[in-house]
C-alpha atoms as a PDB file:
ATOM      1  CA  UNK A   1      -9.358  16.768  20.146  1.00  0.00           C
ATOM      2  CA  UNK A   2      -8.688  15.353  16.512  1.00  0.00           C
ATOM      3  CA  UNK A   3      -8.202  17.153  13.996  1.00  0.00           C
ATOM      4  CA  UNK A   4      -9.322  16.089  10.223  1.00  0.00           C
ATOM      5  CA  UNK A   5      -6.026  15.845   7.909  1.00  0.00           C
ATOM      6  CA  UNK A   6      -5.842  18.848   5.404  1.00  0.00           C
ATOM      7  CA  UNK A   7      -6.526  18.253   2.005  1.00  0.00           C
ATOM      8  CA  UNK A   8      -2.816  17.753   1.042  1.00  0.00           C
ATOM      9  CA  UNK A   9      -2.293  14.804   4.063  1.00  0.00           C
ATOM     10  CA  UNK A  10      -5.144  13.479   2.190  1.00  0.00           C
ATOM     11  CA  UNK A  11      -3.542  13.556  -1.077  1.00  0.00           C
ATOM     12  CA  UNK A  12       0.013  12.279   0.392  1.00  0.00           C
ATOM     13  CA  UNK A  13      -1.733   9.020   1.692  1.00  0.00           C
ATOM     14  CA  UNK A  14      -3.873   8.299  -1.588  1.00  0.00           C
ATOM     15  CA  UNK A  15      -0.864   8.678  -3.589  1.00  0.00           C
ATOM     16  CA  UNK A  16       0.967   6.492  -1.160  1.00  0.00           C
ATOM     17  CA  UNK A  17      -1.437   3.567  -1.192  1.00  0.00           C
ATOM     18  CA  UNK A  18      -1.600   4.097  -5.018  1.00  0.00           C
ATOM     19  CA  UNK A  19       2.319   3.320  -5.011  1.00  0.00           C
ATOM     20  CA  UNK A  20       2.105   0.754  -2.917  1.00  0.00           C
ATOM     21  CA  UNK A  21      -0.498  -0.969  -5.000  1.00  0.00           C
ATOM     22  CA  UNK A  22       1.682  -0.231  -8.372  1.00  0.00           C
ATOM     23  CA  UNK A  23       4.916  -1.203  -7.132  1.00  0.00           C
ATOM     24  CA  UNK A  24       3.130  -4.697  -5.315  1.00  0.00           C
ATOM     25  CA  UNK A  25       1.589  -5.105  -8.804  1.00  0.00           C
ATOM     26  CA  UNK A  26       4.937  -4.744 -10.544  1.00  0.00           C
ATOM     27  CA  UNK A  27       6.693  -6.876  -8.044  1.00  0.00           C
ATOM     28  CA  UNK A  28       4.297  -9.843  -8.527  1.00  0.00           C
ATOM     29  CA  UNK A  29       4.214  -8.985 -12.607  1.00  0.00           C
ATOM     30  CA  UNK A  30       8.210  -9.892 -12.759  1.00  0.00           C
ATOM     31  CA  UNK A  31       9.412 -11.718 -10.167  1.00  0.00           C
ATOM     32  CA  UNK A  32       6.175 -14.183  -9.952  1.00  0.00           C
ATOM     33  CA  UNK A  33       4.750 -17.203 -12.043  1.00  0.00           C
ATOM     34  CA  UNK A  34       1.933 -15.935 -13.478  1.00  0.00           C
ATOM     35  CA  UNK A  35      -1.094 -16.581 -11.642  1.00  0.00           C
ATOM     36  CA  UNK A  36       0.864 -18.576  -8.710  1.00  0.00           C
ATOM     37  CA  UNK A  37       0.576 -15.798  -5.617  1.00  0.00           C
ATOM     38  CA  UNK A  38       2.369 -17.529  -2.127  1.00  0.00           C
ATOM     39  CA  UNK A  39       0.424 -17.309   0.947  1.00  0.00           C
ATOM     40  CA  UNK A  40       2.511 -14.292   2.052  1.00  0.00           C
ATOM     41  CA  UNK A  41       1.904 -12.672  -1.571  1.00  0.00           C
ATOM     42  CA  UNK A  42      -1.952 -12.624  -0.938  1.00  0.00           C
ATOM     43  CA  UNK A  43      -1.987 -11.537   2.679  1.00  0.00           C
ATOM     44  CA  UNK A  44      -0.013  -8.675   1.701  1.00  0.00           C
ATOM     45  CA  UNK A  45      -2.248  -7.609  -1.514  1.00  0.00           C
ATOM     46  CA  UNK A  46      -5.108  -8.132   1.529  1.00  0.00           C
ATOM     47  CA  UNK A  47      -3.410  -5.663   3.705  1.00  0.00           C
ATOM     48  CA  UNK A  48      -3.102  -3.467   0.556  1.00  0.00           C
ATOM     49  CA  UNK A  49      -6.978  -3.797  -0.348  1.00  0.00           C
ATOM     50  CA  UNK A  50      -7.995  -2.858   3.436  1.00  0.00           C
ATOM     51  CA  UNK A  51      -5.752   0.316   3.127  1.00  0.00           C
ATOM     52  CA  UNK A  52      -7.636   1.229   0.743  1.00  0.00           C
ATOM     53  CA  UNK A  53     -10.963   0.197   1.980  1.00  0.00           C
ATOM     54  CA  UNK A  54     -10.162   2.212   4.791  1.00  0.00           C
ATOM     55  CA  UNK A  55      -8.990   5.143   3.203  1.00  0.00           C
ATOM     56  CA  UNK A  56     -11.809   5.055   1.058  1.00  0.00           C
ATOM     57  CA  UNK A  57     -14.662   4.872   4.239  1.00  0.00           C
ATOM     58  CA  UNK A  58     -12.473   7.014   7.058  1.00  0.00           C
ATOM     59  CA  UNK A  59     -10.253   9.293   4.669  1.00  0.00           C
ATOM     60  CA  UNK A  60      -7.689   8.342   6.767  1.00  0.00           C
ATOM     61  CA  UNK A  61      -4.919   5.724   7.891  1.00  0.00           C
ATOM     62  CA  UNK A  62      -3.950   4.985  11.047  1.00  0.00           C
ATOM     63  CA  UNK A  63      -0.402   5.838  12.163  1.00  0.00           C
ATOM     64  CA  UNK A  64       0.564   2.335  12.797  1.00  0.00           C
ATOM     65  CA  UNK A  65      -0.832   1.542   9.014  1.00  0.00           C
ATOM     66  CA  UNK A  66       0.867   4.137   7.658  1.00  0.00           C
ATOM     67  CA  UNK A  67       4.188   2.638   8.858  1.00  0.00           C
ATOM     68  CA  UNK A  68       3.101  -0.735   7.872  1.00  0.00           C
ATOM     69  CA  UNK A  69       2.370   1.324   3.745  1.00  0.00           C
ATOM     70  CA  UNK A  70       5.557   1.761   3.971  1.00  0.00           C
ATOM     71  CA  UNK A  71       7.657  -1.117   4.865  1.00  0.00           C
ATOM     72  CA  UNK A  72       5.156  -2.943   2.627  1.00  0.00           C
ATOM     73  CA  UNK A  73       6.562  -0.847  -0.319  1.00  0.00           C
ATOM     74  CA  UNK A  74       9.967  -1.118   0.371  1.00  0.00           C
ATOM     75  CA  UNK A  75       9.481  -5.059   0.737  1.00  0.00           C
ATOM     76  CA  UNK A  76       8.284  -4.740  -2.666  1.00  0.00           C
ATOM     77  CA  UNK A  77      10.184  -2.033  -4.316  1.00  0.00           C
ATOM     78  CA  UNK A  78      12.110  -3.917  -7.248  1.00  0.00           C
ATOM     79  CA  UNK A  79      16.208  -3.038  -7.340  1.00  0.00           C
ATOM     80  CA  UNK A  80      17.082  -0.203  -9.196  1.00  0.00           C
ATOM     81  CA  UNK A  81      13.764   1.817  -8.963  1.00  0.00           C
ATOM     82  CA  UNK A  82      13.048   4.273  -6.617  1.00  0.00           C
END
């Protein structure tokens, strides 16, 4: 039987699509020419967009997603910031 997530799971993966978003955004802000996204640059702000389409219907991810949140944000995650 499922169980819905709590009200702090929710929380935990809306802020975590929210960083994703943020640090994609800053990613593309200073290591991109501005307005020039690659092929693999727009898939990824796709798969970003979808998270949070989903999130936004189901109030939930799936685990596999969840995983893929995160390796997304550490692809993007600029040196030095944590």
């Amino acid at each position: 039987m499922k169980t819905e997530p709590s009200k702090s799971e929710l929380q935990t993966i809306k802020q975590k699509i929210k960083h994703l978003r943020t640090t994609f955004l800053q990613f593309v802000r200073e290591k991109t020419v501005s307005g020039v996204w690659t092929d693999e640059l727009e898939e990824d702000f796709k798969i970003i967009e979808q998270f949070e389409f989903e999130y936004g219907i189901r109030k939930r991810l799936l685990p596999g997603d969840m995983k893929l949140c995160d390796e997304l944000c550490n692809k993007y995650r600029l040196e030095g910031k944590k």
